[in-house]
N, C-alpha and C. Protein backbone atom coordinates (compact mmCIF):
# COMPACT_ATOMS: atom_id res chain seq x y z
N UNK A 1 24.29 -212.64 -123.97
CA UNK A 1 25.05 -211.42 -123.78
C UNK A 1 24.83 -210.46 -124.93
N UNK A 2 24.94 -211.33 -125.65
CA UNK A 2 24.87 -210.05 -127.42
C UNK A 2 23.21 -209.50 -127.24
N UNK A 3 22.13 -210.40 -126.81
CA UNK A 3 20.76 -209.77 -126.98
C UNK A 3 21.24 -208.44 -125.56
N UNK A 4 21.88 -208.77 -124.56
CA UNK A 4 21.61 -207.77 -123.70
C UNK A 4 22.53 -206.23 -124.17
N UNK A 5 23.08 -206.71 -124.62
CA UNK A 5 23.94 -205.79 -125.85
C UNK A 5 22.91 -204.55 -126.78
N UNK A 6 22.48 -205.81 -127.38
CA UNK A 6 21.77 -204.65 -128.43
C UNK A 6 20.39 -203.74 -127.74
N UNK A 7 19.79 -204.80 -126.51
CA UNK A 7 18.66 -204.08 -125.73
C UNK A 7 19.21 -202.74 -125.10
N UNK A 8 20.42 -202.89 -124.89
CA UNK A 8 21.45 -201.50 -123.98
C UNK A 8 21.37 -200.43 -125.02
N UNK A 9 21.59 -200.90 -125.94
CA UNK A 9 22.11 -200.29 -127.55
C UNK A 9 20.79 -199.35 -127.85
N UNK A 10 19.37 -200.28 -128.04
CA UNK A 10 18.44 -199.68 -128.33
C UNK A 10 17.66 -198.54 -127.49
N UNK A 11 18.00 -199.15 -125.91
CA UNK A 11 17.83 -197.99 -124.70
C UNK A 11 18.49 -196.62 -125.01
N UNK A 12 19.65 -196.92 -125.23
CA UNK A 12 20.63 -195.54 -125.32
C UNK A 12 19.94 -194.79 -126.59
N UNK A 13 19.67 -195.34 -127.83
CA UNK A 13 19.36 -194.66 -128.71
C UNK A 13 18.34 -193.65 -128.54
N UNK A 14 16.86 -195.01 -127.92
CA UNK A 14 15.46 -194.00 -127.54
C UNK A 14 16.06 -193.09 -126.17
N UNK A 15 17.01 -192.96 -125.79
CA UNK A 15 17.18 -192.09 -124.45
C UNK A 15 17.92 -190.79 -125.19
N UNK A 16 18.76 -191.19 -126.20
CA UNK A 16 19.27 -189.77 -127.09
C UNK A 16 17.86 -189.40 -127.73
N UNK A 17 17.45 -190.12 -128.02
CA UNK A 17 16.18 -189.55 -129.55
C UNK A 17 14.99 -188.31 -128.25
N UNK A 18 15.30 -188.80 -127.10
CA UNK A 18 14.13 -187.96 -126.32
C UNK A 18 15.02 -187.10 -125.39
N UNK A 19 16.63 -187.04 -125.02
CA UNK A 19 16.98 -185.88 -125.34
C UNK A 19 17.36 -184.92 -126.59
N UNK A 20 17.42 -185.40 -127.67
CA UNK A 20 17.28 -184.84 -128.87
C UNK A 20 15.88 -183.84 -129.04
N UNK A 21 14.80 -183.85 -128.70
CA UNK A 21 13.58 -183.91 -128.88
C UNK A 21 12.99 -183.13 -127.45
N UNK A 22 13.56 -183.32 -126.61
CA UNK A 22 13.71 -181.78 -125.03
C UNK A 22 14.66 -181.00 -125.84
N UNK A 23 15.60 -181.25 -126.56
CA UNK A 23 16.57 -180.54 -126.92
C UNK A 23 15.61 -179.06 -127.89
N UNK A 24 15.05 -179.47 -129.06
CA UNK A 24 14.31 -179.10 -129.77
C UNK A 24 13.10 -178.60 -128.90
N UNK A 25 12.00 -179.05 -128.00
CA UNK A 25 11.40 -178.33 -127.37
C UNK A 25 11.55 -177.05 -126.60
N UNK A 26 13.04 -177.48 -126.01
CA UNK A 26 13.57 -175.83 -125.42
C UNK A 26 13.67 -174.99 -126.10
N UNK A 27 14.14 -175.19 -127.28
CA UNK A 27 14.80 -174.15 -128.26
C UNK A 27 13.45 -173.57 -128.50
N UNK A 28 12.27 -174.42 -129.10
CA UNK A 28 11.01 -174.03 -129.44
C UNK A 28 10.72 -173.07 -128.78
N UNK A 29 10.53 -173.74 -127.45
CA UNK A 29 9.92 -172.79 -126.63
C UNK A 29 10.83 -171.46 -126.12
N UNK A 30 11.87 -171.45 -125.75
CA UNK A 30 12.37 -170.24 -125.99
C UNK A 30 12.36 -169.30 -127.12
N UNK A 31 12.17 -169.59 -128.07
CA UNK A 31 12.19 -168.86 -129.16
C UNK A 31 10.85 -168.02 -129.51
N UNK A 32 9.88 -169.00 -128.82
CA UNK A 32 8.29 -168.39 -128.37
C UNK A 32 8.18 -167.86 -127.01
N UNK A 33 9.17 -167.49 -126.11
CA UNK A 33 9.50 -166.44 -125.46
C UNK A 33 10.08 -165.21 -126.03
N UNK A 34 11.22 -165.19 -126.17
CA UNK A 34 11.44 -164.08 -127.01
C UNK A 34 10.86 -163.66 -128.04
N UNK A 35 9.96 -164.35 -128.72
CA UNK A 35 8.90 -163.50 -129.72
C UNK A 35 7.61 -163.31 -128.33
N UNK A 36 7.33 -163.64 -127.77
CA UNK A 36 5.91 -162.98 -126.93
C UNK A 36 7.30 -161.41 -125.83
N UNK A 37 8.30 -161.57 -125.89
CA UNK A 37 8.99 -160.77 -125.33
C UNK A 37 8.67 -159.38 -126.36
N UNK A 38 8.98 -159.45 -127.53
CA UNK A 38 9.49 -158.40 -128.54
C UNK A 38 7.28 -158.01 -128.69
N UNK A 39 6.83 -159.34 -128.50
CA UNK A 39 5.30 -158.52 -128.75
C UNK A 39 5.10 -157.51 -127.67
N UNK A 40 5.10 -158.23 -126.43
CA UNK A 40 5.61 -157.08 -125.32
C UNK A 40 5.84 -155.52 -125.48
N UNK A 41 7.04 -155.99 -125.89
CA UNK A 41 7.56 -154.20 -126.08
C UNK A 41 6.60 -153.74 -127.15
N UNK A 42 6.24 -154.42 -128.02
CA UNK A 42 5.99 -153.22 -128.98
C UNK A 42 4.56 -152.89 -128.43
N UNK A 43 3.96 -153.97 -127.78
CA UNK A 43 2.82 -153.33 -127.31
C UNK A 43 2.73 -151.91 -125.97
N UNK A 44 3.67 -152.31 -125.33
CA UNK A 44 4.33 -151.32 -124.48
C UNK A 44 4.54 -149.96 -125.44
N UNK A 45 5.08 -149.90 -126.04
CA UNK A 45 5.52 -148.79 -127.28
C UNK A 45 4.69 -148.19 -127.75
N UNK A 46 3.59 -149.07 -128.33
CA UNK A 46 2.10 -148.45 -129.05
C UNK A 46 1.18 -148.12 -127.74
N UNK A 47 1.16 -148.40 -126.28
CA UNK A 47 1.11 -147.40 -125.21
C UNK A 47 0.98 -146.20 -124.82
N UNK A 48 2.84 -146.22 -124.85
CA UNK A 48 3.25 -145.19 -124.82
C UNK A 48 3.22 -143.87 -125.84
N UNK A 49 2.81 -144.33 -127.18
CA UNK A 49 2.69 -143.66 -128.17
C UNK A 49 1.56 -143.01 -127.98
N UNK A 50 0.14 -144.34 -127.64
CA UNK A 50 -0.77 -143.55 -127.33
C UNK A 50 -1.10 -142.46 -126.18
N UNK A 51 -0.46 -142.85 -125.19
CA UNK A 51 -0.36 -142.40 -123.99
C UNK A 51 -0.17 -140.28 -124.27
N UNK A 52 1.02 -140.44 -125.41
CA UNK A 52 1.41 -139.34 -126.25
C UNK A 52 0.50 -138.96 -126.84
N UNK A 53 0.02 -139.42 -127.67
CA UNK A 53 -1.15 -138.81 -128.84
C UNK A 53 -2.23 -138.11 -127.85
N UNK A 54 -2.63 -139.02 -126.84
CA UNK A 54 -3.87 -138.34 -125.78
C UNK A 54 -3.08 -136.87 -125.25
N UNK A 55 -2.06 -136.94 -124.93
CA UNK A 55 -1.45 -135.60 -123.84
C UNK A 55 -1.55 -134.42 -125.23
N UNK A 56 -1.22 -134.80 -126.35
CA UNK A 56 -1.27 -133.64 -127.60
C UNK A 56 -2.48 -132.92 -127.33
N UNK A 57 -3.76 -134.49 -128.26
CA UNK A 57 -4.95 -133.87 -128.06
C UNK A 57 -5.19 -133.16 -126.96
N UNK A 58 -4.72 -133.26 -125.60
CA UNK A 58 -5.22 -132.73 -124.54
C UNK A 58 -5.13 -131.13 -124.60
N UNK A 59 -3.70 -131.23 -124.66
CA UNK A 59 -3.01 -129.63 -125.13
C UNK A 59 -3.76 -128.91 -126.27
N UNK A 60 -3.79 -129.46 -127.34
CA UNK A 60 -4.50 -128.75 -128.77
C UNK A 60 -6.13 -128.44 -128.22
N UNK A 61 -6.44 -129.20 -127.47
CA UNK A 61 -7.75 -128.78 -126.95
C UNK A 61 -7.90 -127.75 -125.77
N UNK A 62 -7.02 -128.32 -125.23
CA UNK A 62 -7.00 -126.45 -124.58
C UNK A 62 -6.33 -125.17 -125.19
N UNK A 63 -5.80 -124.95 -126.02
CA UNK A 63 -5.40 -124.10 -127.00
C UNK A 63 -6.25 -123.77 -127.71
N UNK A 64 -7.32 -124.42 -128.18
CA UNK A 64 -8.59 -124.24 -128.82
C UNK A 64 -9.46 -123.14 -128.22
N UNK A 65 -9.60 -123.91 -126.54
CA UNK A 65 -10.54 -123.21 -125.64
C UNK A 65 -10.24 -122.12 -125.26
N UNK A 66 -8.17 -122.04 -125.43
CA UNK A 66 -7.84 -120.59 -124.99
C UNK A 66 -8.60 -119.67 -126.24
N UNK A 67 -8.24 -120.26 -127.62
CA UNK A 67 -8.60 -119.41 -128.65
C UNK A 67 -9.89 -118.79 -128.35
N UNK A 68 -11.04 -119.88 -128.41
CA UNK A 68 -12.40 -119.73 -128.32
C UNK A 68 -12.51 -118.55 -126.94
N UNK A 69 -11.66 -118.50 -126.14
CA UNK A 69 -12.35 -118.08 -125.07
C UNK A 69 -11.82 -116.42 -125.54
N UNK A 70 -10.52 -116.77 -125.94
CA UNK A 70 -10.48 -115.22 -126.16
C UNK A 70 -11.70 -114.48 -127.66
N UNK A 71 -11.70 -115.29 -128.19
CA UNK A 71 -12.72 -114.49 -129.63
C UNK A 71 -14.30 -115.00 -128.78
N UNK A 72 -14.34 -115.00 -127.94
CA UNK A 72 -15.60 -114.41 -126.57
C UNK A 72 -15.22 -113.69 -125.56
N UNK A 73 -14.44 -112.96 -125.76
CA UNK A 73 -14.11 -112.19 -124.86
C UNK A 73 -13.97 -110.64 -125.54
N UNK A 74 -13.99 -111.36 -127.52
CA UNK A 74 -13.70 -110.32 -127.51
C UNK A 74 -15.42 -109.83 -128.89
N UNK A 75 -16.04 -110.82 -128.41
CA UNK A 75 -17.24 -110.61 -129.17
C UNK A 75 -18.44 -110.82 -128.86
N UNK A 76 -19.62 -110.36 -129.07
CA UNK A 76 -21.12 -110.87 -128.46
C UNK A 76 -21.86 -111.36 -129.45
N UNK A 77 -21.44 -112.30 -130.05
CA UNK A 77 -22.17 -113.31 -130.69
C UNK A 77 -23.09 -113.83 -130.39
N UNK A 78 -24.32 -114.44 -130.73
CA UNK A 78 -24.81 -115.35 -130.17
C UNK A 78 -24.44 -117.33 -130.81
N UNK A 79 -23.80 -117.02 -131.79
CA UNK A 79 -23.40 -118.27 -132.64
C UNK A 79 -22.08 -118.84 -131.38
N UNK A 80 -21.13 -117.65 -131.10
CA UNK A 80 -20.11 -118.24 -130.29
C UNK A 80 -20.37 -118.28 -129.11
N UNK A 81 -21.70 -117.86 -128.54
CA UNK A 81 -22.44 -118.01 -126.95
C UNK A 81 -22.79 -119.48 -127.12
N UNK A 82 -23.23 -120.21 -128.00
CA UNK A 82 -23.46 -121.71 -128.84
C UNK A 82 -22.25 -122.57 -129.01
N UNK A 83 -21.62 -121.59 -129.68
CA UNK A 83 -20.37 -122.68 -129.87
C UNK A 83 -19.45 -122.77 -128.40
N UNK A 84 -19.33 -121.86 -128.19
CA UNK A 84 -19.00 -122.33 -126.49
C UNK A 84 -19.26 -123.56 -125.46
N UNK A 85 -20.83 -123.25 -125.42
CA UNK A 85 -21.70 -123.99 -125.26
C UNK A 85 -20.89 -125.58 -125.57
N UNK A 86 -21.22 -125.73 -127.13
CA UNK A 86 -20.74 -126.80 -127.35
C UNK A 86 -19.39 -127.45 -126.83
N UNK A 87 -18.59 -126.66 -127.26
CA UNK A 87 -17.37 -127.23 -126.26
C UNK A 87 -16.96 -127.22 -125.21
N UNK A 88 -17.65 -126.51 -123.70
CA UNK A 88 -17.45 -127.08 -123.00
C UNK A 88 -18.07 -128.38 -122.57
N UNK A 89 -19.22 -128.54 -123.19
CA UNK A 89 -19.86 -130.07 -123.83
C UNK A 89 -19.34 -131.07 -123.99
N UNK A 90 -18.46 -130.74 -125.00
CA UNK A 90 -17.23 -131.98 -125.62
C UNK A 90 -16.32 -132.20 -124.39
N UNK A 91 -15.89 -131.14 -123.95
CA UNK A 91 -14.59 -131.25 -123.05
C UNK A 91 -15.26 -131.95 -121.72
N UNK A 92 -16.03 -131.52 -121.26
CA UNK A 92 -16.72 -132.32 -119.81
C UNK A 92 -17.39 -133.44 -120.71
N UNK A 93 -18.37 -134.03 -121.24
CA UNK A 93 -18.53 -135.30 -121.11
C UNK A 93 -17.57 -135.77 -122.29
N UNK A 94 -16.63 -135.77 -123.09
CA UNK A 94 -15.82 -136.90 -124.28
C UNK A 94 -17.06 -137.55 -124.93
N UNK A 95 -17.49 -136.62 -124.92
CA UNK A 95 -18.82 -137.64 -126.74
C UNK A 95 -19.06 -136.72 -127.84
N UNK A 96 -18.08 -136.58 -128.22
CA UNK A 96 -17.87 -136.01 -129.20
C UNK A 96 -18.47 -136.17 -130.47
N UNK A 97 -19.28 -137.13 -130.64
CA UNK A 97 -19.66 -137.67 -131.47
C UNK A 97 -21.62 -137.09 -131.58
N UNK A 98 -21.80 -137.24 -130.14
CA UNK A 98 -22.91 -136.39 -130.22
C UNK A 98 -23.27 -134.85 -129.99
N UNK A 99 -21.76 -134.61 -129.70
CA UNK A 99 -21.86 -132.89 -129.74
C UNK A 99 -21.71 -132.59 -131.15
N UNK A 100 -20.98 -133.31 -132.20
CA UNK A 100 -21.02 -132.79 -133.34
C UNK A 100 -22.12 -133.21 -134.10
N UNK A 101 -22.97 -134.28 -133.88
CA UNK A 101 -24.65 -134.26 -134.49
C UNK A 101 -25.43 -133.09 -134.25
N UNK A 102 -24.91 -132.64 -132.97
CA UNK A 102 -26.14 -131.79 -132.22
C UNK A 102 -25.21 -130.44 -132.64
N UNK A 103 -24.39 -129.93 -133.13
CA UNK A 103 -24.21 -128.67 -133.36
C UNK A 103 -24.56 -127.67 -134.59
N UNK A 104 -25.38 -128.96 -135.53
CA UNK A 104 -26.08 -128.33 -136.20
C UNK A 104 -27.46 -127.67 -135.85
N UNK A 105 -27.58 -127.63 -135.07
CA UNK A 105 -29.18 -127.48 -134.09
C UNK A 105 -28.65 -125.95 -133.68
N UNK A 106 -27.32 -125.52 -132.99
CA UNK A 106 -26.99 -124.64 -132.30
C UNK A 106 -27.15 -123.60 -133.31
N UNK A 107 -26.68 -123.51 -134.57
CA UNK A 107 -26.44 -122.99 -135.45
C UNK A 107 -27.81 -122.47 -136.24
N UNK A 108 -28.73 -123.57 -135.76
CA UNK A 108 -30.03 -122.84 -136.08
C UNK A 108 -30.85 -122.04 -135.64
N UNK A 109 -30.88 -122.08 -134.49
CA UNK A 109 -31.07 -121.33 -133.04
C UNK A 109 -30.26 -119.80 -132.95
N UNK A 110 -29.05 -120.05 -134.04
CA UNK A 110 -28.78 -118.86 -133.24
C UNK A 110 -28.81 -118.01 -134.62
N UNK A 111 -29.36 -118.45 -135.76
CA UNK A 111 -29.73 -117.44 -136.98
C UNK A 111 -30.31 -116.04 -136.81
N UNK A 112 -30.07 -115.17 -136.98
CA UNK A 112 -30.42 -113.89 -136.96
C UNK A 112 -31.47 -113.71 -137.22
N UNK A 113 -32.84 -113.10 -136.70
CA UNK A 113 -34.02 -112.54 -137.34
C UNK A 113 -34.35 -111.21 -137.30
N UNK A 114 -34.69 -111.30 -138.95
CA UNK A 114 -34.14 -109.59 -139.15
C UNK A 114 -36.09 -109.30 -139.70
């Protein structure tokens, strides 16, 4: 009787020690929910931020083009017949990177010869 005693005894223990131990896994793992939750948002956030920063640029770039279009409207350049050029460049294809390599070229082209 006493061995079936202590075998009961030792059952119950390993049966607490492995809810002890789900106990601790939940917590774990919830706690690595709510941190992939809060990454979530902030990635959501830096989104939306960007989402913002693009609609600015969008605006400041057409404010540009209004500018540009009016100082061609109100001049016959051939540098701003070029620089025009260039930006509607930038604005239809976004490579900006090779319109500004290549706008030193425009600038040569359109030097005055006197």
């Amino acid at each position: 009787m006493k061995q079936l005693d202590q075998t009961a005894i030792i059952r119950e223990t390993r049966a607490k020690e492995k809810v002890r131990f789900a106990h601790e896994h939940a917590r774990t793992t919830l706690f690595r929910v709510i941190d992939a939750r809060q990454e979530l948002n902030n990635a959501e956030e830096k989104v939306n931020r960007t989402k913002q920063d693009v609609e600015n640029a969008t605006i400041e770039e057409a404010e540009a083009m209004s500018y540009l279009i009016q100082a061609y409207d109100q001049s016959d350049c051939i540098l701003l017949n070029f620089a025009m050029l260039w930006l509607f460049a930038n604005i239809i294809t976004h490579t900006q990177y090779k319109a500004l390599t290549s706008f030193p070229i425009f600038i040569e082209w359109s030097k005055p010869t006197v």
